[in-house]
C-alpha atoms as a PDB file:
ATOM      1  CA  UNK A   1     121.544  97.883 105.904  1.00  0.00           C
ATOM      2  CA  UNK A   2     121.251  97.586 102.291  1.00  0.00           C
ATOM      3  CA  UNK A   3     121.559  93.706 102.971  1.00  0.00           C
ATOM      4  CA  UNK A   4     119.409  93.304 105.383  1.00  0.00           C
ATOM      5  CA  UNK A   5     116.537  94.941 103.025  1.00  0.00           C
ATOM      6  CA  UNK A   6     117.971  92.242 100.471  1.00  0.00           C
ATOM      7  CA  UNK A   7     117.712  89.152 102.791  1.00  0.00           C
ATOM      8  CA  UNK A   8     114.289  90.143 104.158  1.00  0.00           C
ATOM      9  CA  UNK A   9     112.609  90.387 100.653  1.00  0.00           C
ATOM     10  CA  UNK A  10     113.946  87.493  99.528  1.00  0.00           C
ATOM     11  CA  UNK A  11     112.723  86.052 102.877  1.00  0.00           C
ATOM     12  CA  UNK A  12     109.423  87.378 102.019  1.00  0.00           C
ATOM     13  CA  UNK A  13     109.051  86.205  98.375  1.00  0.00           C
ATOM     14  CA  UNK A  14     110.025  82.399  99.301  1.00  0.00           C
ATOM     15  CA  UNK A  15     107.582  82.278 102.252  1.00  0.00           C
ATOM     16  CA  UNK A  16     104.659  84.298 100.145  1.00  0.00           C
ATOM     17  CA  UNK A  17     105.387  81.684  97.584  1.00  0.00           C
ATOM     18  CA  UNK A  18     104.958  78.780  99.855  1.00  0.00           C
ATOM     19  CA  UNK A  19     102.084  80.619 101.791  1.00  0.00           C
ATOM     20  CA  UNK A  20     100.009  82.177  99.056  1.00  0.00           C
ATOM     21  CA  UNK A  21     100.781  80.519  95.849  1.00  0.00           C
ATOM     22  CA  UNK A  22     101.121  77.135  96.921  1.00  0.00           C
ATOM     23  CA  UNK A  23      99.077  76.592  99.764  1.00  0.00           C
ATOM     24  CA  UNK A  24      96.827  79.239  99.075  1.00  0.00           C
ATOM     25  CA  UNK A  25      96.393  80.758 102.178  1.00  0.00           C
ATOM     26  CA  UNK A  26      96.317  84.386 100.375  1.00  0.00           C
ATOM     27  CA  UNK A  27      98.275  86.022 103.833  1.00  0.00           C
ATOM     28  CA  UNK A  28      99.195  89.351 101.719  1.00  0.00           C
ATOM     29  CA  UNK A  29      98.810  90.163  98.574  1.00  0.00           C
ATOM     30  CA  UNK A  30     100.694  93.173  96.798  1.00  0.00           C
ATOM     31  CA  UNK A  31      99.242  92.538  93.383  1.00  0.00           C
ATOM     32  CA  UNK A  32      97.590  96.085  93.618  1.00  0.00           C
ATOM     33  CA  UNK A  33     101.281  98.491  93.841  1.00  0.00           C
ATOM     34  CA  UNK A  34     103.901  99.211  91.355  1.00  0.00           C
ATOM     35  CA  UNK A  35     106.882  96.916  90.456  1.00  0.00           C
ATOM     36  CA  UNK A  36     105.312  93.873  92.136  1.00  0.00           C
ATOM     37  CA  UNK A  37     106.523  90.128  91.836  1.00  0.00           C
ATOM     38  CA  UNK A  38     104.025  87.738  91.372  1.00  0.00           C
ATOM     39  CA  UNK A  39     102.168  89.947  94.423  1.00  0.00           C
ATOM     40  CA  UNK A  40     104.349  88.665  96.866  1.00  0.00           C
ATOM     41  CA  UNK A  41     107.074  91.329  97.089  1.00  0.00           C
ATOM     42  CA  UNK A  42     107.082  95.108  95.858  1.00  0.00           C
ATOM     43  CA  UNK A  43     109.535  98.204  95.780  1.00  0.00           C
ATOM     44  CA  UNK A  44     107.692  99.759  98.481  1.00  0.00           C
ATOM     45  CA  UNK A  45     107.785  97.091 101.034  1.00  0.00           C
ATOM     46  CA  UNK A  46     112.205  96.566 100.176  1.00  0.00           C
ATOM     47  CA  UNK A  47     112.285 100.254 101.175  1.00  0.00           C
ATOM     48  CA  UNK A  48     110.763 100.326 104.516  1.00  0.00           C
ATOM     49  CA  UNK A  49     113.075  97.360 105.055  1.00  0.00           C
ATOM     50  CA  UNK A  50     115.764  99.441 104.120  1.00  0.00           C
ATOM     51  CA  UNK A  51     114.852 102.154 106.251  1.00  0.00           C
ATOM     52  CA  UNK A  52     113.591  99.649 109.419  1.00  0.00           C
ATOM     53  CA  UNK A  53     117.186  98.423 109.106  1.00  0.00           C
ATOM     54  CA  UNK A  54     119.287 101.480 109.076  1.00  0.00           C
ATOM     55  CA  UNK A  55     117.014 103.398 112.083  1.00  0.00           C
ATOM     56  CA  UNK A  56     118.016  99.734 113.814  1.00  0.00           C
ATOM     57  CA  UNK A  57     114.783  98.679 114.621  1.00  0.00           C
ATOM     58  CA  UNK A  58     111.560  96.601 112.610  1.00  0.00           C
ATOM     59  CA  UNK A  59     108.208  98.169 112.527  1.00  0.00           C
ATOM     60  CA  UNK A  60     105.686  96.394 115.301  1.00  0.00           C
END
């Protein structure tokens, strides 16, 4: 569970890098919450992963 929160934020900060920062396509931006990384990942997000995991299903 744990991991899978793990691999999907990692997931998240190398695409949001590519998308965003790179190519500039500004897709999501998470500059406005607490404990973000360059705006591409935060806390908050690596939670609900967390939790999406464990119940054994991803939000959608």
């Amino acid at each position: 569970m744990a991991a899978g929160a793990i691999i999907i934020t990692l997931l998240e900060l190398i695409v949001g890098t590519i998308e965003n920062i790179i190519l500039g396509w500004n897709v999501w931006d998470y500059s406005n919450l607490p404990g973000n990384l360059w705006g591409q990942i935060c806390p908050q997000f690596t939670v609900l992963w967390f939790f999406s995991f464990s119940s054994g299903s991803l939000p959608g």
